[in-house]
N, C-alpha and C. Protein backbone atom coordinates (compact mmCIF):
# COMPACT_ATOMS: atom_id res chain seq x y z
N UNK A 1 166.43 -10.55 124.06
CA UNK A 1 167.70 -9.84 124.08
C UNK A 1 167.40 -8.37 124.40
N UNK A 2 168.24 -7.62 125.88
CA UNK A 2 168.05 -6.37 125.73
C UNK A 2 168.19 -5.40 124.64
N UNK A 3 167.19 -4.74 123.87
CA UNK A 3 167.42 -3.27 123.30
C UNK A 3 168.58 -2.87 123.44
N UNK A 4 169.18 -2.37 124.47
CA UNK A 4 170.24 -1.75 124.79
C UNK A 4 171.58 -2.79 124.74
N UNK A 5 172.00 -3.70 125.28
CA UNK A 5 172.80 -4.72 124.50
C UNK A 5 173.32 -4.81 123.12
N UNK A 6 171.86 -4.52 122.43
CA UNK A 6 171.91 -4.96 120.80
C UNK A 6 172.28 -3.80 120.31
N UNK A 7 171.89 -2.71 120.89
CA UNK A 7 172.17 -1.42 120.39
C UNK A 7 174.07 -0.96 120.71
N UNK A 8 174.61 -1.14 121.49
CA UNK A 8 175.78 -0.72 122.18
C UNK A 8 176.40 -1.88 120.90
N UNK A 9 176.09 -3.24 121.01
CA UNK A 9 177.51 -4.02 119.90
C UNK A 9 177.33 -3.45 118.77
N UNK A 10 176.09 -3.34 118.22
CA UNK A 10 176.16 -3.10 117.03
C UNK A 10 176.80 -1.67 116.30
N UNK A 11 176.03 -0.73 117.62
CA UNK A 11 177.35 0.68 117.07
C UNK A 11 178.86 0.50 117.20
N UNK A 12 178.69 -0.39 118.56
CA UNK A 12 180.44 -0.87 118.31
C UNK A 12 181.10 -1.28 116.52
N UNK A 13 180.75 -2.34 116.57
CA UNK A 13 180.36 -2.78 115.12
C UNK A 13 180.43 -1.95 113.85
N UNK A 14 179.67 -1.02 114.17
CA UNK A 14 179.64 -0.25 113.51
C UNK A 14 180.58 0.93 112.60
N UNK A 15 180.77 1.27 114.23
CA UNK A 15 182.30 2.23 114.28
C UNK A 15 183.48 1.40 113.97
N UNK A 16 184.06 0.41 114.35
CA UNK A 16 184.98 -0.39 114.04
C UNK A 16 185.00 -0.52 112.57
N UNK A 17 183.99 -1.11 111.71
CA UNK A 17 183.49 -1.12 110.54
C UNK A 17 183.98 -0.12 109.85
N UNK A 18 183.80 1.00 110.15
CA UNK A 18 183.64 2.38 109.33
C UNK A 18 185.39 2.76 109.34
N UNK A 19 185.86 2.86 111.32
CA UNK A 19 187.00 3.19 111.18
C UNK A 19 188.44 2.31 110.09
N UNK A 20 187.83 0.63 110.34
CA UNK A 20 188.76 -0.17 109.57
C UNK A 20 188.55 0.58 108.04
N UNK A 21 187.61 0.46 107.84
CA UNK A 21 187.30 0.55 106.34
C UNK A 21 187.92 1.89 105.50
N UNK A 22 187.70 2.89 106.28
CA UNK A 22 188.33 4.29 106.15
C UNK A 22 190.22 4.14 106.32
N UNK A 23 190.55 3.29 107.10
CA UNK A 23 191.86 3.23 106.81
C UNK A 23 192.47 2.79 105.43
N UNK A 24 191.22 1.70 105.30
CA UNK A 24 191.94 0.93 104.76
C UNK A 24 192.04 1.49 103.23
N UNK A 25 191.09 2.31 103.43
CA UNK A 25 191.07 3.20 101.76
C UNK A 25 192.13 4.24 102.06
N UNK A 26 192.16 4.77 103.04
CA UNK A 26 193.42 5.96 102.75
C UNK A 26 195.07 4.88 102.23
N UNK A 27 194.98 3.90 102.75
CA UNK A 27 195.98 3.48 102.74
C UNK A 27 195.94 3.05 101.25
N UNK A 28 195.77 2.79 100.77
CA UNK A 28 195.23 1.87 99.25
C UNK A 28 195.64 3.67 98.44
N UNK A 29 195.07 4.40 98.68
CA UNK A 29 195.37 5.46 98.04
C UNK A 29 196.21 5.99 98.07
N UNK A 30 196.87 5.76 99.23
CA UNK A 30 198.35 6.36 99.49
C UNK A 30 199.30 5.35 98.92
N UNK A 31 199.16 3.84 98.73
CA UNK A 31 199.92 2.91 97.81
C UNK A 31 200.88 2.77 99.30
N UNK A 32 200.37 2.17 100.38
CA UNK A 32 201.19 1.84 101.28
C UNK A 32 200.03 0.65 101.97
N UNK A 33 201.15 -0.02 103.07
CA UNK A 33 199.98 -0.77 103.89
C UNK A 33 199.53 -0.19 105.40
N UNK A 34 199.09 -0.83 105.92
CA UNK A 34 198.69 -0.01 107.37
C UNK A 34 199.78 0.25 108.17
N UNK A 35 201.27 -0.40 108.05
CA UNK A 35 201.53 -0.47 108.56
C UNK A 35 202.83 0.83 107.94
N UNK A 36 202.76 1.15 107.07
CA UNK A 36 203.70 2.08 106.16
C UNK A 36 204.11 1.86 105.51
N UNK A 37 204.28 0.44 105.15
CA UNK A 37 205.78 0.03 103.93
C UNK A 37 204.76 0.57 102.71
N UNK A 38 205.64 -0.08 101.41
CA UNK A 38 205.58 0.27 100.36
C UNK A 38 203.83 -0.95 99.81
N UNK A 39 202.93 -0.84 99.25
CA UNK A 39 202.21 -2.02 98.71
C UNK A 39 203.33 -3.04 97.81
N UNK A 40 203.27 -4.55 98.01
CA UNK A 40 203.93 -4.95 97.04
C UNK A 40 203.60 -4.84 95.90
N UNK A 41 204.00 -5.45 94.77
CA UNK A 41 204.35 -5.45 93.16
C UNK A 41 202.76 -6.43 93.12
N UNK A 42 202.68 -7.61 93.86
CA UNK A 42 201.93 -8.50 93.00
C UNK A 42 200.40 -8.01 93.95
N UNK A 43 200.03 -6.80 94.42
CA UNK A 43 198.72 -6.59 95.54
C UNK A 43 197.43 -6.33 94.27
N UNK A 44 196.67 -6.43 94.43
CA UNK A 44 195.58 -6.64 93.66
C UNK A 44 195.40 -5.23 93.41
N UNK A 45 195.63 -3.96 93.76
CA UNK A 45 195.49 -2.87 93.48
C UNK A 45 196.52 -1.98 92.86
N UNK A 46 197.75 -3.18 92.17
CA UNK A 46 199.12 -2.95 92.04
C UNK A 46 198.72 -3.48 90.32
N UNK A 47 198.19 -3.96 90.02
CA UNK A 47 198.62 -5.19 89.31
C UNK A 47 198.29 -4.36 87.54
N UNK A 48 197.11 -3.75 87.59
CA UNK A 48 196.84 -2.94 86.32
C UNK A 48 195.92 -3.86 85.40
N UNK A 49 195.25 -3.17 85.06
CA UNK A 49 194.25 -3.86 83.54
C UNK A 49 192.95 -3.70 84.58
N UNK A 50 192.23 -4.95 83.99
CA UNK A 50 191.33 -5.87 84.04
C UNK A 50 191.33 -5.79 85.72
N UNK A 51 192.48 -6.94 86.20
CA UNK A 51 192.48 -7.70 87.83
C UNK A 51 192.24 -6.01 88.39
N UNK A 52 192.72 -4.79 88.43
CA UNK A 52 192.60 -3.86 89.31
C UNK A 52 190.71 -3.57 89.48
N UNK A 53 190.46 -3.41 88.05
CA UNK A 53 189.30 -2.88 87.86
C UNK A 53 188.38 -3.78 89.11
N UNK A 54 188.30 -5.01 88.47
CA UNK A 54 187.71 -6.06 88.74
C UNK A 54 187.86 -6.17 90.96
N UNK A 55 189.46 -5.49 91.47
CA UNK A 55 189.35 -5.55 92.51
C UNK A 55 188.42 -4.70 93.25
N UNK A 56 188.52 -3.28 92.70
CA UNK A 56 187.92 -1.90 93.21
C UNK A 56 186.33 -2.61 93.26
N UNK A 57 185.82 -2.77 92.25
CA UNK A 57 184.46 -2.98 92.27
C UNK A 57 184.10 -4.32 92.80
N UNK A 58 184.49 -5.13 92.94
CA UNK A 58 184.57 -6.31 94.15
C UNK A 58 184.20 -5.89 95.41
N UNK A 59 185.29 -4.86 95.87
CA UNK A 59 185.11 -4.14 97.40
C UNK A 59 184.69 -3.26 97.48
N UNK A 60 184.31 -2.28 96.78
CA UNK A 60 183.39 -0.87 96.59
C UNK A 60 182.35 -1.07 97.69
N UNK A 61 181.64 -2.29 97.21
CA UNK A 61 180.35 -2.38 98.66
C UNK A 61 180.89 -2.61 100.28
N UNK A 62 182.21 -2.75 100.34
CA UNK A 62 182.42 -3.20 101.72
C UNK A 62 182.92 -1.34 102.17
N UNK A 63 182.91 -0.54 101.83
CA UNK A 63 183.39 0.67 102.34
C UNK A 63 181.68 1.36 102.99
N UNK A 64 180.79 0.95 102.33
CA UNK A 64 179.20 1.22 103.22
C UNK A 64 178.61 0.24 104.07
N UNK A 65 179.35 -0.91 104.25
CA UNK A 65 178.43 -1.40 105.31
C UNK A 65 178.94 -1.15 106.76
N UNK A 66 180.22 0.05 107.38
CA UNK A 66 180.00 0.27 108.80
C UNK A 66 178.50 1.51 108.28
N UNK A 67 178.62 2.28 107.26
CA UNK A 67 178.04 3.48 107.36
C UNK A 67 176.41 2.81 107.80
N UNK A 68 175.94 1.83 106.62
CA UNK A 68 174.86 1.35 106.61
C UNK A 68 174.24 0.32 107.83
N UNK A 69 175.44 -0.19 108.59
CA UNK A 69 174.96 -0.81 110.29
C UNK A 69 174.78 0.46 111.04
N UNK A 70 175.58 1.37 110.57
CA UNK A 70 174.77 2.52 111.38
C UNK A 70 173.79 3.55 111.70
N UNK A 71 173.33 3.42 110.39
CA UNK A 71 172.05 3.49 110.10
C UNK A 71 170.62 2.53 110.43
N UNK A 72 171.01 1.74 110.48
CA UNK A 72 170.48 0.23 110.99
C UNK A 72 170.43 0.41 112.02
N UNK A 73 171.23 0.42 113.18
CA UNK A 73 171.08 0.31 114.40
C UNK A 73 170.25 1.36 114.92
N UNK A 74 170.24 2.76 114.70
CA UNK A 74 169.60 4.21 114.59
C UNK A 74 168.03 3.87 114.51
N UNK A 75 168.22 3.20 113.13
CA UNK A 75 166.29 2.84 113.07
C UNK A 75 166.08 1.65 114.30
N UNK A 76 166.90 0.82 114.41
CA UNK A 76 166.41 -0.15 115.46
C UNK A 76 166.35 0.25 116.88
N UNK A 77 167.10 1.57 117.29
CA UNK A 77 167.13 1.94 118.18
C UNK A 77 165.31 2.73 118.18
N UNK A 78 165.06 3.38 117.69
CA UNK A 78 164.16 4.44 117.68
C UNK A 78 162.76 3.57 117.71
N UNK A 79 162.57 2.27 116.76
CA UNK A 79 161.70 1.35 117.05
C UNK A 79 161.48 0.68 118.49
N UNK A 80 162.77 0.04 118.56
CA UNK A 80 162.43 -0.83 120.29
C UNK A 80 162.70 0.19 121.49
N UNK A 81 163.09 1.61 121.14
CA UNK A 81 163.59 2.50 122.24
C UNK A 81 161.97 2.73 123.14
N UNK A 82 162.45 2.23 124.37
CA UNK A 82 160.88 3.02 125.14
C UNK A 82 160.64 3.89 125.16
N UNK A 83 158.56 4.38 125.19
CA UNK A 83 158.26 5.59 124.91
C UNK A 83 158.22 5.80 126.32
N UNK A 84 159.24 7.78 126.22
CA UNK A 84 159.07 8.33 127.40
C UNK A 84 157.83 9.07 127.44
N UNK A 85 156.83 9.47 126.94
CA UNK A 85 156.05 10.54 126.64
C UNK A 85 155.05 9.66 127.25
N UNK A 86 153.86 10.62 127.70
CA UNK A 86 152.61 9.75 128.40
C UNK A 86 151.43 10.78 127.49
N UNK A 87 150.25 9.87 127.47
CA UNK A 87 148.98 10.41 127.05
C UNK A 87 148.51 11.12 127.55
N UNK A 88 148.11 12.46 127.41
CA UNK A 88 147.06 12.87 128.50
C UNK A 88 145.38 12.78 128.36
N UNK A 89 145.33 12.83 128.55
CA UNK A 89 143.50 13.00 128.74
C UNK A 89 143.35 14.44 128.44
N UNK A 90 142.40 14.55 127.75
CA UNK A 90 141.74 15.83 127.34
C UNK A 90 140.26 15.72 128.42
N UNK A 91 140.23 16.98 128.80
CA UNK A 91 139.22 17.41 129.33
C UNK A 91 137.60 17.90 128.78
N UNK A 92 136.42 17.48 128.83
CA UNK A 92 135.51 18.49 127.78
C UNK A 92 134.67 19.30 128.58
């Protein structure tokens, strides 16, 4: 598989990742959906006690994995990226 292939989806990926994810918390904080209405009564971040707690920390880890594919891809890039630099020979 090209380097470069793997590198381009995965920042895709990446960014998509990050941008969904970032909405989707402003929106949750703002107590609306993506689309503007109101959150309903019965939404898991509506509900209070226990079920809220229990939702936040459920999904807490899904708000770092665009950050952390992008980090990922960064190191994978820098590993399989070809070296431009050449050796020289020293003279004595």
């Amino acid at each position: 598989m090209p380097t470069r292939a793997t590198v381009i989806t995965s920042a895709t990926a990446a960014t998509i990742l990050t941008l969904g994810t970032a909405l989707t918390l402003v929106t949750q904080i703002l107590g609306t959906t993506i689309r503007g209405d109101a959150l309903p009564a019965d939404s898991p971040g509506e509900a209070g006690g226990w079920e809220t707690a229990w939702f936040y920390v459920c999904y807490a880890p899904l708000i770092l994995w665009g950050p952390l594919l992008a980090v990922l891809t960064i190191a994978y890039w820098k590993r399989r990226a070809p070296r431009t630099h050449t050796l020289r020979a020293t003279q004595a």
